[in-house]
PDB file of N, CA and C in Angstrom:
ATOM      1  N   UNK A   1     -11.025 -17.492  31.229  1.00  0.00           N
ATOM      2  CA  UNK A   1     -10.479 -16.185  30.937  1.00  0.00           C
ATOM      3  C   UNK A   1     -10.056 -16.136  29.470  1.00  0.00           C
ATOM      4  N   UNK A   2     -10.558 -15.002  28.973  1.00  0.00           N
ATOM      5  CA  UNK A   2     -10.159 -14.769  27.605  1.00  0.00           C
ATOM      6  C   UNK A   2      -8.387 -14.235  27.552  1.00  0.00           C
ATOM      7  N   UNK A   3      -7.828 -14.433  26.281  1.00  0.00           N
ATOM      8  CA  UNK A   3      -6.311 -13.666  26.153  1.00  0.00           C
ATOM      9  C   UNK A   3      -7.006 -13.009  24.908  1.00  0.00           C
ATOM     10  N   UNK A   4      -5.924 -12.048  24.806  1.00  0.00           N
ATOM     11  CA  UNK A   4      -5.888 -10.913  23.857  1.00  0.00           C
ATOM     12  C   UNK A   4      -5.584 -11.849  22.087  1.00  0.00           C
ATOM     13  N   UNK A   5      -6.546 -11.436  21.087  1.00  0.00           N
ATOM     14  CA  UNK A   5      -7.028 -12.036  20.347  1.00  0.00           C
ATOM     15  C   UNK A   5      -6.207 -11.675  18.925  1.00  0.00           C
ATOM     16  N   UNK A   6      -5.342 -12.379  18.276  1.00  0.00           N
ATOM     17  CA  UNK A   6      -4.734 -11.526  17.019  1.00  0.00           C
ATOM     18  C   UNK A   6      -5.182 -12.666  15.928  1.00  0.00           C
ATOM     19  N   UNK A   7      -4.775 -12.041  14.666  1.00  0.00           N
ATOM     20  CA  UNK A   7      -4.918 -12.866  13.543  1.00  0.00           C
ATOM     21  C   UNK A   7      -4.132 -13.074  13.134  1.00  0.00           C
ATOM     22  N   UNK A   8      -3.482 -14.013  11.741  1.00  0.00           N
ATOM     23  CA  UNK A   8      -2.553 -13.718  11.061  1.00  0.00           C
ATOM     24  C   UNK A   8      -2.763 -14.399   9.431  1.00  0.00           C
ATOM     25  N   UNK A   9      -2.087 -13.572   8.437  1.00  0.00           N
ATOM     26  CA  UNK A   9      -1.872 -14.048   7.071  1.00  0.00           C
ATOM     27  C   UNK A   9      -0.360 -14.521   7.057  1.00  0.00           C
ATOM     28  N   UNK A  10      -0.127 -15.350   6.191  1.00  0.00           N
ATOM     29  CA  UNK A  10       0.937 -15.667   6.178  1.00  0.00           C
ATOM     30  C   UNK A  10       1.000 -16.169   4.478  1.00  0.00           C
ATOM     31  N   UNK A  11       0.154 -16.242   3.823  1.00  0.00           N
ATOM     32  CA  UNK A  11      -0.067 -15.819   2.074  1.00  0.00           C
ATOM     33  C   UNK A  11       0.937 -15.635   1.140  1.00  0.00           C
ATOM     34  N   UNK A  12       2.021 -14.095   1.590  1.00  0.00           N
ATOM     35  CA  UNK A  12       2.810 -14.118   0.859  1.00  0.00           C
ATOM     36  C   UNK A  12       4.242 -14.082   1.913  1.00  0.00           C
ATOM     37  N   UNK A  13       3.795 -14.641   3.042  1.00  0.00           N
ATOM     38  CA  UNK A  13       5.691 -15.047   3.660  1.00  0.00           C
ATOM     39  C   UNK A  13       6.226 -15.779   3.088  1.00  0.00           C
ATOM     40  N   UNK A  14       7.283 -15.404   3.211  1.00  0.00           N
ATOM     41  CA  UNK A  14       8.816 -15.948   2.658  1.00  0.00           C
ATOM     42  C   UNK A  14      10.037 -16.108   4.014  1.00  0.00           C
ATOM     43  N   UNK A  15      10.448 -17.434   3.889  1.00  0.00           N
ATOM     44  CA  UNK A  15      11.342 -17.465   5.542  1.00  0.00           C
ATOM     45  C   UNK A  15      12.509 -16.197   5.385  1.00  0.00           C
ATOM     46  N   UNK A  16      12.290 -15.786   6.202  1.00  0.00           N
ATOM     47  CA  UNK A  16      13.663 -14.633   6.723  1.00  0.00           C
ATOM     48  C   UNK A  16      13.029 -13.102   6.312  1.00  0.00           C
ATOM     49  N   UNK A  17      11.463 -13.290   5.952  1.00  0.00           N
ATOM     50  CA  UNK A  17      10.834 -12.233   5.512  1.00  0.00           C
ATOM     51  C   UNK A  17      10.292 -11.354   6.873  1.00  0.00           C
ATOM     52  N   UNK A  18      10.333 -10.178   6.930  1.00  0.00           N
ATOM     53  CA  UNK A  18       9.545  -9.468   8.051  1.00  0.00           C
ATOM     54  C   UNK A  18       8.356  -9.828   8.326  1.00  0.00           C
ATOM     55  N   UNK A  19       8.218  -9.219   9.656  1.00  0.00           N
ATOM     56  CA  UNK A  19       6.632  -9.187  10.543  1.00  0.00           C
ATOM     57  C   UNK A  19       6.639  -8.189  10.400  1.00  0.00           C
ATOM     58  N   UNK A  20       4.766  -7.788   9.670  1.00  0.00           N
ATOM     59  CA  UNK A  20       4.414  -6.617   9.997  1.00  0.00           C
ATOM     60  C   UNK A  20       3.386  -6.881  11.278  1.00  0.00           C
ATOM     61  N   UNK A  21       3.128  -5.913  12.039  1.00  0.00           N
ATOM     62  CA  UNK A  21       1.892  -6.002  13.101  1.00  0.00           C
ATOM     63  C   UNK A  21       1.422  -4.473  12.831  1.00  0.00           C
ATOM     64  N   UNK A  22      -0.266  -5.120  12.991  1.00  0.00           N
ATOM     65  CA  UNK A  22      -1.435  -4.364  12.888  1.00  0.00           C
ATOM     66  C   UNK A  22      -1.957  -4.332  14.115  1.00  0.00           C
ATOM     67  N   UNK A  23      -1.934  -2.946  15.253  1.00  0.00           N
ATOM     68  CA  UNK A  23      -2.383  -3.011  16.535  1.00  0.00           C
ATOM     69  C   UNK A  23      -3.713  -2.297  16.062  1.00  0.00           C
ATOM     70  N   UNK A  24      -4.658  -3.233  16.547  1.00  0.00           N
ATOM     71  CA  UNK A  24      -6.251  -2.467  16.507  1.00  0.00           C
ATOM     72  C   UNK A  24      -6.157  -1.087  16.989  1.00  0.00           C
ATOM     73  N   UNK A  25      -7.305  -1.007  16.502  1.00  0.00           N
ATOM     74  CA  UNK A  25      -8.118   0.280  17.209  1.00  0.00           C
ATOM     75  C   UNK A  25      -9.160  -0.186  18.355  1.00  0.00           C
ATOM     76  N   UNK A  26      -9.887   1.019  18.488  1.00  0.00           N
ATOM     77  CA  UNK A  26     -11.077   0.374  19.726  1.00  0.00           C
ATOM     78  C   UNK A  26     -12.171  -0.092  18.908  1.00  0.00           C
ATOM     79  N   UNK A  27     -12.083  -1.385  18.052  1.00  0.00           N
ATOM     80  CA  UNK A  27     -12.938  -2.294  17.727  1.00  0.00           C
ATOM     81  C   UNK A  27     -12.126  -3.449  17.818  1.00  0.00           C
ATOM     82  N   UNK A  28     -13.262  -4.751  17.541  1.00  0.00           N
ATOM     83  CA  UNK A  28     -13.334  -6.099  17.059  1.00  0.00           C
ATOM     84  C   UNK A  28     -12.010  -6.000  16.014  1.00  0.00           C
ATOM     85  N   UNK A  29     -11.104  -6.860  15.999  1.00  0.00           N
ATOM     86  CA  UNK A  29     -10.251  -7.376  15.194  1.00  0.00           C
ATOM     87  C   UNK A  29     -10.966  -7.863  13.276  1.00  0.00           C
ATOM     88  N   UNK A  30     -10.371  -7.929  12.715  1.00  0.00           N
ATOM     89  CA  UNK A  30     -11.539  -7.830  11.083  1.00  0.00           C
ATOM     90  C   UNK A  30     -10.709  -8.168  10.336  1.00  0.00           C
ATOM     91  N   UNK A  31     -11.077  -9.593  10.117  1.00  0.00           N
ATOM     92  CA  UNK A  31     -10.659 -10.461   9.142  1.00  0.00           C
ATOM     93  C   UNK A  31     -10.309 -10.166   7.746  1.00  0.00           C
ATOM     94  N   UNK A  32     -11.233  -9.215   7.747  1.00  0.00           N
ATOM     95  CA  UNK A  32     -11.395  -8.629   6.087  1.00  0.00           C
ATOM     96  C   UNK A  32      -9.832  -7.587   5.615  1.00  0.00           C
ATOM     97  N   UNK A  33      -9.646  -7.384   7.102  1.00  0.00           N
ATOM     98  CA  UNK A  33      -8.237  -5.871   6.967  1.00  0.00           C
ATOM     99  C   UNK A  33      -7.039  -7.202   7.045  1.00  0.00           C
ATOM    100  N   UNK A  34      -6.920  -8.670   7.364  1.00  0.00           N
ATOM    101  CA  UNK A  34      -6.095  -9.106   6.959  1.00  0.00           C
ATOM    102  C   UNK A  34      -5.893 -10.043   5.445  1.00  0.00           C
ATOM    103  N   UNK A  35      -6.911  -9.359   4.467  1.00  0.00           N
ATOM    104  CA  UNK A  35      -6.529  -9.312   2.943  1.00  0.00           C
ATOM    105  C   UNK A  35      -6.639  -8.274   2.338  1.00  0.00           C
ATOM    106  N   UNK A  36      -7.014  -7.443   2.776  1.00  0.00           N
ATOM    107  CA  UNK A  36      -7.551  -5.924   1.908  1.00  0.00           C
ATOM    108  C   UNK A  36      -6.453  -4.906   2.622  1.00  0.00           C
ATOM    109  N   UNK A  37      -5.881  -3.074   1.669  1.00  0.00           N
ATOM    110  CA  UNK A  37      -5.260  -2.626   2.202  1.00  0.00           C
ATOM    111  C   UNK A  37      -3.865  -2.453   2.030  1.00  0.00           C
ATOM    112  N   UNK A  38      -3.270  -1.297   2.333  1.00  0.00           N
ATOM    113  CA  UNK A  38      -1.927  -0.808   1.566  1.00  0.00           C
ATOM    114  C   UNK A  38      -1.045  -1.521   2.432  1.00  0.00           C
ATOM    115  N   UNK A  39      -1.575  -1.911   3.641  1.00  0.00           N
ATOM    116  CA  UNK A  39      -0.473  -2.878   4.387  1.00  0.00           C
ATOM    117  C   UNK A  39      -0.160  -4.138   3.957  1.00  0.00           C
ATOM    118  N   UNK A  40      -2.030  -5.036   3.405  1.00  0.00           N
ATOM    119  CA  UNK A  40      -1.551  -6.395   2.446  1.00  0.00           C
ATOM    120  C   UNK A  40      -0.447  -6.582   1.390  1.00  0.00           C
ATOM    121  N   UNK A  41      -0.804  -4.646   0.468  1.00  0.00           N
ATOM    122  CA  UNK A  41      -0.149  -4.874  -0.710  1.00  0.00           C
ATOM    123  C   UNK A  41       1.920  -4.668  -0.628  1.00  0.00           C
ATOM    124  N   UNK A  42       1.923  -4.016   0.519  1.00  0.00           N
ATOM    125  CA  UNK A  42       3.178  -4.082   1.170  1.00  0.00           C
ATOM    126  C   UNK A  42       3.884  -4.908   1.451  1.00  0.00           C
ATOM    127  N   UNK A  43       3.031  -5.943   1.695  1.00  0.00           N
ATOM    128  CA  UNK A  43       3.167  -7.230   2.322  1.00  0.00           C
ATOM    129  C   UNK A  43       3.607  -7.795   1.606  1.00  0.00           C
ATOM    130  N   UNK A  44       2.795  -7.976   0.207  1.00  0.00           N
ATOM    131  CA  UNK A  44       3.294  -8.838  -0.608  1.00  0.00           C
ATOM    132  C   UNK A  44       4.657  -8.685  -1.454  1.00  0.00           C
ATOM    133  N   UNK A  45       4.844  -7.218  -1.364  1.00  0.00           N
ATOM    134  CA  UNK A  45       6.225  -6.698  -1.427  1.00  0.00           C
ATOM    135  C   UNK A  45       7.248  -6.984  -0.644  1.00  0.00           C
ATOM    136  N   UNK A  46       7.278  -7.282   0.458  1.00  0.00           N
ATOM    137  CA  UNK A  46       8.265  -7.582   1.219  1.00  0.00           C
ATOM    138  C   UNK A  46       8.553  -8.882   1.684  1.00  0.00           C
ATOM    139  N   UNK A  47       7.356  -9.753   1.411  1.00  0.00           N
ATOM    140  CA  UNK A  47       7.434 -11.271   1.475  1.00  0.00           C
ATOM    141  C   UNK A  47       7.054 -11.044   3.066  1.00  0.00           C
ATOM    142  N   UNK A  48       5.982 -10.590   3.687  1.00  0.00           N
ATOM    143  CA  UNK A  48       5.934 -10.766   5.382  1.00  0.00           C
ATOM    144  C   UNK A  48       4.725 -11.291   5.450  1.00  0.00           C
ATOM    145  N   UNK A  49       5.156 -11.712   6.877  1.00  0.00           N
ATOM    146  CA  UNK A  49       4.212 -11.893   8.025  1.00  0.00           C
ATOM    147  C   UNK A  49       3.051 -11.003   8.297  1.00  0.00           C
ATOM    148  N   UNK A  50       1.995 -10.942   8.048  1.00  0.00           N
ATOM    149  CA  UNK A  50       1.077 -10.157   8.436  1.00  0.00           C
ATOM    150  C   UNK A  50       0.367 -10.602   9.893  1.00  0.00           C
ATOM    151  N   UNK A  51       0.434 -10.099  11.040  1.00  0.00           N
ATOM    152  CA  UNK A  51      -0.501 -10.547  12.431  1.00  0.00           C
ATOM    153  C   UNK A  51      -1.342  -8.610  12.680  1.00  0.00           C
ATOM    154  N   UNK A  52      -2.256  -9.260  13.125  1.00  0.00           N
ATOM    155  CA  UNK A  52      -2.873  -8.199  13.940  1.00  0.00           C
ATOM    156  C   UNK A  52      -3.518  -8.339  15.149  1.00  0.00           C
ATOM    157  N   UNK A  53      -3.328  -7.325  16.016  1.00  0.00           N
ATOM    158  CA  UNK A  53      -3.091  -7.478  17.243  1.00  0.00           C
ATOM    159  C   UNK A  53      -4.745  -6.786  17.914  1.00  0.00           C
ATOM    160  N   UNK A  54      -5.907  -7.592  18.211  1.00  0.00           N
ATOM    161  CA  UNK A  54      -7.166  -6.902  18.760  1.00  0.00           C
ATOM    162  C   UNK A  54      -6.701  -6.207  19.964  1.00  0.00           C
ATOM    163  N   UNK A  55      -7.311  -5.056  19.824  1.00  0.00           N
ATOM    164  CA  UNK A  55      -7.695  -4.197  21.187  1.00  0.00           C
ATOM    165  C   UNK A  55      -8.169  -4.929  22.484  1.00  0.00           C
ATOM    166  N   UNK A  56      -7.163  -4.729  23.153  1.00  0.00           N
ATOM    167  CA  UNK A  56      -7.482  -5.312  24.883  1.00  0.00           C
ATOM    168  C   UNK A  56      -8.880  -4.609  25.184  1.00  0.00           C
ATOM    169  N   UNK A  57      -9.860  -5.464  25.491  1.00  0.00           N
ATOM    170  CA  UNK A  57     -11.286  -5.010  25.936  1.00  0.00           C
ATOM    171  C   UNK A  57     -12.489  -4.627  24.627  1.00  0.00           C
ATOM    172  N   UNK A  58     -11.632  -4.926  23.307  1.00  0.00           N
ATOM    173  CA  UNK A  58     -12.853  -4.880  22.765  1.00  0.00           C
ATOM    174  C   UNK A  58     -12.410  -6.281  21.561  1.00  0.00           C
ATOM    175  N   UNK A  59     -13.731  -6.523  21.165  1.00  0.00           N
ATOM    176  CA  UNK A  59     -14.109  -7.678  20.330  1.00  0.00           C
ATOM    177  C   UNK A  59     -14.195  -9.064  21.605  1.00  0.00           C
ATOM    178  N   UNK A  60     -13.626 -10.144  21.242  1.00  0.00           N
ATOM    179  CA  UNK A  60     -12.845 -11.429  21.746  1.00  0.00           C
ATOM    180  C   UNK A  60     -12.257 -11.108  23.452  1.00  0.00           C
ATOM    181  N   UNK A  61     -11.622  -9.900  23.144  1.00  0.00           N
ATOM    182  CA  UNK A  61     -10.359  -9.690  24.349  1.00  0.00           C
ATOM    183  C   UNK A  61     -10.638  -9.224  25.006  1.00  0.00           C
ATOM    184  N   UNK A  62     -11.491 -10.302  25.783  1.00  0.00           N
ATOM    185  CA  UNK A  62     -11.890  -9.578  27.309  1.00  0.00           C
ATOM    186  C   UNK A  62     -11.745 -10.443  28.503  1.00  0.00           C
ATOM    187  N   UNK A  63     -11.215  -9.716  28.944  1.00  0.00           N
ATOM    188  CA  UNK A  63     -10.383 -10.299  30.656  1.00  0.00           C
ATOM    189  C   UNK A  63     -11.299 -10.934  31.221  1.00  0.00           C
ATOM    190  N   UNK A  64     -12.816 -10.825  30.977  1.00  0.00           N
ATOM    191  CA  UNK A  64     -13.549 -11.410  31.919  1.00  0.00           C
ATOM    192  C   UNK A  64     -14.965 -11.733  31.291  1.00  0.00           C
ATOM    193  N   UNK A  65     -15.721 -12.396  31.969  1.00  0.00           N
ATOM    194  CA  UNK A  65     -16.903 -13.261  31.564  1.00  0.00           C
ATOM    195  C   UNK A  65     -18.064 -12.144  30.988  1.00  0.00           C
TER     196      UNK A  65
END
């Protein structure tokens, strides 16, 4: 059984720095949206956690065979 599939940057964390989370859309999870994007450049502003969270049933995250 598959589990639900996330990514994460962790690049410009800093301890005691926020989590941001990125909940997909109805695609594949995309490596590329965890360096590119006004959320990265935010990121690096705030010293966070970047994870993103794939869509249950699409890409990786699928309940079944």
């Amino acid at each position: 059984m598959q589990f639900q599939r996330f990514l994460t940057n962790s690049k410009y964390y800093e301890k005691g720095g926020p989590v941001f989370l990125l909940i997909g859309g109805e695609a594949s999870a995309s490596k590329m949206s965890m360096y590119l994007g006004e959320w990265i450049e935010t990121a690096k502003e705030f010293h966070a956690l970047c994870v993103q969270l794939e869509h249950r049933f699409y890409g990786k995250s699928q309940p079944f065979k």
